[in-house]
N, C-alpha and C. Protein backbone atom coordinates (compact mmCIF):
# COMPACT_ATOMS: atom_id res chain seq x y z
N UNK A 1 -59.13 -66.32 77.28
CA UNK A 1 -60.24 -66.11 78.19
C UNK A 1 -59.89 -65.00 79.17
N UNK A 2 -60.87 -63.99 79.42
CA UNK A 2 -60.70 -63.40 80.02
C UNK A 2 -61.17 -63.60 81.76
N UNK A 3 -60.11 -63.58 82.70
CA UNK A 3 -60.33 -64.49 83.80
C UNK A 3 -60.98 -63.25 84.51
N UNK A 4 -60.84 -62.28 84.18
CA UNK A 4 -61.61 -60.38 84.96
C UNK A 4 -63.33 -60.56 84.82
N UNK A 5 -63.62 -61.72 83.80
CA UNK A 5 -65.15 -61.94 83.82
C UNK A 5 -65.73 -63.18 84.11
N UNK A 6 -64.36 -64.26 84.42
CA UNK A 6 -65.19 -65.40 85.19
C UNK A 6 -66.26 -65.65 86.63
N UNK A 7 -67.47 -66.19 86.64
CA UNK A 7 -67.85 -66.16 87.49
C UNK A 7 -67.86 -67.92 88.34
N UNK A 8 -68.58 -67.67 89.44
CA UNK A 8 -68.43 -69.32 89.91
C UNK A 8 -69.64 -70.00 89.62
N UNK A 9 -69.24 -71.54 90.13
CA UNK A 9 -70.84 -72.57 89.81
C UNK A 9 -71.77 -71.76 90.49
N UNK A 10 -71.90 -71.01 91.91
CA UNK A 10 -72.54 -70.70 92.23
C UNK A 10 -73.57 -69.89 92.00
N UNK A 11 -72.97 -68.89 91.30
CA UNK A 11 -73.41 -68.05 90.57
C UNK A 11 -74.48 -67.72 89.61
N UNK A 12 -73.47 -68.75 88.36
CA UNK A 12 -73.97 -69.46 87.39
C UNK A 12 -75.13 -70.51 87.85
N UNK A 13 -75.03 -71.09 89.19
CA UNK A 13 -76.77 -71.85 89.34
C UNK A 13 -77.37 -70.75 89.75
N UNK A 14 -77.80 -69.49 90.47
CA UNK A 14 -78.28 -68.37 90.64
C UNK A 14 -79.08 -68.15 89.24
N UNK A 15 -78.68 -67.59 88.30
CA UNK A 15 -78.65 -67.39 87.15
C UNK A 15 -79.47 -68.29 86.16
N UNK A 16 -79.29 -69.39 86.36
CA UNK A 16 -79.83 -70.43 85.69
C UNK A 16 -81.27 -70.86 86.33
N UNK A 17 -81.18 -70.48 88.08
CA UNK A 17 -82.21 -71.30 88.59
C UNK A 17 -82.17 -72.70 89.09
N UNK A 18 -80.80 -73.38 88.65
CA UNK A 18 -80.57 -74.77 89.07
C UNK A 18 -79.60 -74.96 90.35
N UNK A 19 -79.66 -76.09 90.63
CA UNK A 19 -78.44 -76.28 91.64
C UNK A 19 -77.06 -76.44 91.43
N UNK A 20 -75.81 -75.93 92.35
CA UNK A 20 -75.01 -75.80 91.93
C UNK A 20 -74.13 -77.04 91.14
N UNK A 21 -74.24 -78.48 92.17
CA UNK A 21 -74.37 -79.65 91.72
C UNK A 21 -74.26 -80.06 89.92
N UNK A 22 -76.00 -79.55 89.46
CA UNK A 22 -76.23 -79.69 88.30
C UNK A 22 -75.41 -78.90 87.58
N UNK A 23 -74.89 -77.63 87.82
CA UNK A 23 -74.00 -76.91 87.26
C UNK A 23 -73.17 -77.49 86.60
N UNK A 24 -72.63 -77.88 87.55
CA UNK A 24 -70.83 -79.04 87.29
C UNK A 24 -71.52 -80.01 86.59
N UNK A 25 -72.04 -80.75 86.78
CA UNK A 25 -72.37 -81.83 85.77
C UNK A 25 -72.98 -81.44 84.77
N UNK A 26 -73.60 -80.28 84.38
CA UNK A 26 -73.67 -80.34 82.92
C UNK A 26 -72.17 -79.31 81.87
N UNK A 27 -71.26 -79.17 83.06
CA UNK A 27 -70.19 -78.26 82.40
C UNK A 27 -68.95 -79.42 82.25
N UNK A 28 -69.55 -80.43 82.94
CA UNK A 28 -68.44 -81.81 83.16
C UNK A 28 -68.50 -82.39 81.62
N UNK A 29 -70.15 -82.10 80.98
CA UNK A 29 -70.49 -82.79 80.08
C UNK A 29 -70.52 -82.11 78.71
N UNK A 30 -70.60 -80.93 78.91
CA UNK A 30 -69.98 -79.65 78.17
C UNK A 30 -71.54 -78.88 77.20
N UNK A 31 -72.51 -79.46 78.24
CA UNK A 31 -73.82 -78.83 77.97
C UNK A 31 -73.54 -77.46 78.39
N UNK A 32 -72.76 -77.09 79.19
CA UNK A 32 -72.63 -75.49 79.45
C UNK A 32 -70.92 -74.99 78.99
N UNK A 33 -71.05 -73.96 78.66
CA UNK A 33 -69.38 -73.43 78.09
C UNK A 33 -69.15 -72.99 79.75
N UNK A 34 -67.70 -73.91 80.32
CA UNK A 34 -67.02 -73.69 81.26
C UNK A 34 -65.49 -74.18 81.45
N UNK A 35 -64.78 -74.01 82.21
CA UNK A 35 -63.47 -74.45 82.30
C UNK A 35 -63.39 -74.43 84.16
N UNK A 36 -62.11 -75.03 84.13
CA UNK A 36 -61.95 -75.83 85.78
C UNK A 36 -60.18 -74.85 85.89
N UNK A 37 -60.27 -73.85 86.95
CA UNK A 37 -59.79 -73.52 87.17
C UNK A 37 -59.39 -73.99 88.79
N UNK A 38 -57.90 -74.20 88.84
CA UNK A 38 -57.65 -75.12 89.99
C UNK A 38 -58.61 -75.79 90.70
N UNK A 39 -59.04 -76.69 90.17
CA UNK A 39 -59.95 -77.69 89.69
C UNK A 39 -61.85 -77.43 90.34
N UNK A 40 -61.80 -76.15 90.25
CA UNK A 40 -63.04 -75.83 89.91
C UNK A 40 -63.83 -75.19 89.41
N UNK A 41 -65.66 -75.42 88.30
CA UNK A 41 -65.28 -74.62 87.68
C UNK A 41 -65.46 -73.18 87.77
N UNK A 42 -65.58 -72.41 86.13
CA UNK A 42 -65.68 -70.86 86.31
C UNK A 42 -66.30 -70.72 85.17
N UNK A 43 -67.30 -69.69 84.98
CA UNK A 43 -67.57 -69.22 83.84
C UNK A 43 -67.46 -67.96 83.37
N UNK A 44 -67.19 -67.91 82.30
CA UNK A 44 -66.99 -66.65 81.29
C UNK A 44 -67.89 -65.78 80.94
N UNK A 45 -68.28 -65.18 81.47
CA UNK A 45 -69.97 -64.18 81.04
C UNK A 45 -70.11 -64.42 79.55
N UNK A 46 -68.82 -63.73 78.85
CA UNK A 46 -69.50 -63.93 77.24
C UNK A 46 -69.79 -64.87 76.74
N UNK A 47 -69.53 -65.75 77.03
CA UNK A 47 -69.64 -67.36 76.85
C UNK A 47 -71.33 -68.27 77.35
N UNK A 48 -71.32 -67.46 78.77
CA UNK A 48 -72.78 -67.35 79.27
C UNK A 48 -73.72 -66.94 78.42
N UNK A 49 -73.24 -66.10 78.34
CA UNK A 49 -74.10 -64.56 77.09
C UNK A 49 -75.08 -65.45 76.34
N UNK A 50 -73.84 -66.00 75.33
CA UNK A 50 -74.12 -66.73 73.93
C UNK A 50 -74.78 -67.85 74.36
N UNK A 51 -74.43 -68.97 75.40
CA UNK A 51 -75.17 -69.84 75.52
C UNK A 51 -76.56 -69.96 75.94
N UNK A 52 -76.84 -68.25 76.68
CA UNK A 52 -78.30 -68.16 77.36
C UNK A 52 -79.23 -67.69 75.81
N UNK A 53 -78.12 -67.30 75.00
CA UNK A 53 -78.98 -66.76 74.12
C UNK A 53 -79.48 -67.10 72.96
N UNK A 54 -79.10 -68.57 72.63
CA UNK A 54 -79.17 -69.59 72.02
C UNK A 54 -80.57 -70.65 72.50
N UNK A 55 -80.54 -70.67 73.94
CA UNK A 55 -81.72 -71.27 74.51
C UNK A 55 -82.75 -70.70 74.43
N UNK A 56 -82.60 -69.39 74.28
CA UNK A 56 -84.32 -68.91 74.01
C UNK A 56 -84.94 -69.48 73.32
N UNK A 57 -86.42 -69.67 73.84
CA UNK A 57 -87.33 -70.05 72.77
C UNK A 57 -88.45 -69.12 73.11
N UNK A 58 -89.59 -69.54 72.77
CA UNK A 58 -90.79 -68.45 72.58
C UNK A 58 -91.31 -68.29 74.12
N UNK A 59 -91.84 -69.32 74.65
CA UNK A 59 -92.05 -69.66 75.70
C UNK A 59 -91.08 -68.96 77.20
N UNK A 60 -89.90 -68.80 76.77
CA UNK A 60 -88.90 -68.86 77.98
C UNK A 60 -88.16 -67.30 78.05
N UNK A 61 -88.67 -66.87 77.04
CA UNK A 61 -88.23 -64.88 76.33
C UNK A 61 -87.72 -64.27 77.74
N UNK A 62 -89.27 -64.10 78.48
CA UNK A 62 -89.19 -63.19 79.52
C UNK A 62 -87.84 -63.72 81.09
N UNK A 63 -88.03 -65.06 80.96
CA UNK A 63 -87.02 -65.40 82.12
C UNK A 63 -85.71 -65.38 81.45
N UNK A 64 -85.35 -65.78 80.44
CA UNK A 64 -83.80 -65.30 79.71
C UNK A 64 -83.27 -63.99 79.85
N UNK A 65 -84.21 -63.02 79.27
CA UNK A 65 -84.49 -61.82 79.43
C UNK A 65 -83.40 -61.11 80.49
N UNK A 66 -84.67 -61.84 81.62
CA UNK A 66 -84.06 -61.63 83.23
C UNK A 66 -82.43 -62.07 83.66
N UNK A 67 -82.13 -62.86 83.23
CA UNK A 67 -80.69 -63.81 83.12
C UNK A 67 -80.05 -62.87 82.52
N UNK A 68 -80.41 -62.58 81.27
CA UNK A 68 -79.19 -61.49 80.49
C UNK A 68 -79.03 -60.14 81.65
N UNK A 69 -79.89 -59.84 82.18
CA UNK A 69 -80.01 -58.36 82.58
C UNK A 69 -79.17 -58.87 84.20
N UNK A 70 -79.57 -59.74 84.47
CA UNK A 70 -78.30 -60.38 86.09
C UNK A 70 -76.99 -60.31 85.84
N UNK A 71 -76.61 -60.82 84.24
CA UNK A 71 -75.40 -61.11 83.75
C UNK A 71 -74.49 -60.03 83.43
N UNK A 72 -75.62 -59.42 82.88
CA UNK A 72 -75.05 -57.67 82.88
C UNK A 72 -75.11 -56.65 83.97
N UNK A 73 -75.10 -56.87 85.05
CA UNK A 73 -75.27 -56.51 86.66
C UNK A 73 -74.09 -56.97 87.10
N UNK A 74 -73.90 -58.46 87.20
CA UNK A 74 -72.56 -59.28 87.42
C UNK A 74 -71.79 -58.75 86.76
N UNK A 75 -71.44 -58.26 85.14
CA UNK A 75 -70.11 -57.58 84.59
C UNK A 75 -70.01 -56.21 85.40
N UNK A 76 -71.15 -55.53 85.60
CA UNK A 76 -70.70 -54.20 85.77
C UNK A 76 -70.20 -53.94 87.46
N UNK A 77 -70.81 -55.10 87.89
CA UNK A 77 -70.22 -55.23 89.75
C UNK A 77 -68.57 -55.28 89.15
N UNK A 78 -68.39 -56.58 88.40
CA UNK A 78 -66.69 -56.66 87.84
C UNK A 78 -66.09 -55.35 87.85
N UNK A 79 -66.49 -54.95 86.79
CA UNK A 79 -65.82 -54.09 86.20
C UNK A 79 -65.32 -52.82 87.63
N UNK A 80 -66.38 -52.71 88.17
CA UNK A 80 -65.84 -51.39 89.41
C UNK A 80 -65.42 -52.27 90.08
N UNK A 81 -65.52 -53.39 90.55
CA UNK A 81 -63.91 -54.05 91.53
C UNK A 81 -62.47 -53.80 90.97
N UNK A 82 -62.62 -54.04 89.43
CA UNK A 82 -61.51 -53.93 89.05
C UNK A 82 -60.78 -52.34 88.87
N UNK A 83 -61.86 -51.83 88.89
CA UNK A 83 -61.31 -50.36 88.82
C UNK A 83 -60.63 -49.92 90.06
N UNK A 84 -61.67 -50.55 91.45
CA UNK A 84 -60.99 -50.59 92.33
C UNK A 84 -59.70 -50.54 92.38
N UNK A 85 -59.40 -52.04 91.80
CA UNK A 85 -58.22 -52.35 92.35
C UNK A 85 -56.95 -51.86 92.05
N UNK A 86 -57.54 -51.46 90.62
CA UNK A 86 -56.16 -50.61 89.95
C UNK A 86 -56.02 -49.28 91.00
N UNK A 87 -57.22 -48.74 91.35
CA UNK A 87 -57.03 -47.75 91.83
C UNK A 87 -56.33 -47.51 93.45
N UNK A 88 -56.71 -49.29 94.02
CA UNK A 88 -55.35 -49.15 95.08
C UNK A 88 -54.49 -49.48 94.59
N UNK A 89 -53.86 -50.28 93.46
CA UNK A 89 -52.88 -50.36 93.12
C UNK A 89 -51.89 -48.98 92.34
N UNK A 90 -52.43 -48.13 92.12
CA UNK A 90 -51.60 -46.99 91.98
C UNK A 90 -51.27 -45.89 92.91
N UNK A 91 -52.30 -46.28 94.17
CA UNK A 91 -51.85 -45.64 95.21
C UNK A 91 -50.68 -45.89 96.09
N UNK A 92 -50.38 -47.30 96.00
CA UNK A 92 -49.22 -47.72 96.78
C UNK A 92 -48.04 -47.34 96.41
């Protein structure tokens, strides 16, 4: 797993539309792909990805849609933190 793309429950209820609460309990129950990192959890965008993209149905297109395109906003915020960081880290 790549931990450079985990996000939090919080997040992930953002995303979903639900509360954070429900989050955990359906990742407790393993209705959502997540893991408990020092004991809380985190999710994996690609993992998100696949599971938002599995729920589509006919009805729900346009708000998934929207979810994928947040999710891919959330990687690309990642990705320039991390560039960041390398980039103070080679300055020191």
């Amino acid at each position: 797993m790549n931990h450079e793309q985990l996000i939090t429950t919080k997040k992930m209820a953002a995303l979903l539309g639900i509360a954070p609460i429900t989050v955990q309990r359906l990742a407790a129950r393993g209705e959502i792909p997540g893991v408990k990192v020092a004991g809380r959890w985190r999710f994996e965008l690609k993992q998100v990805e696949t599971y938002l993209s599995h729920r589509v149905d006919a009805e729900d297109t346009n708000h998934s849609s929207s979810i994928l395109d947040a999710l891919e906003a959330i990687r690309s915020e990642l990705q320039a933190i991390n560039e960041n960081i390398k980039s103070l880290n080679r300055e020191e």
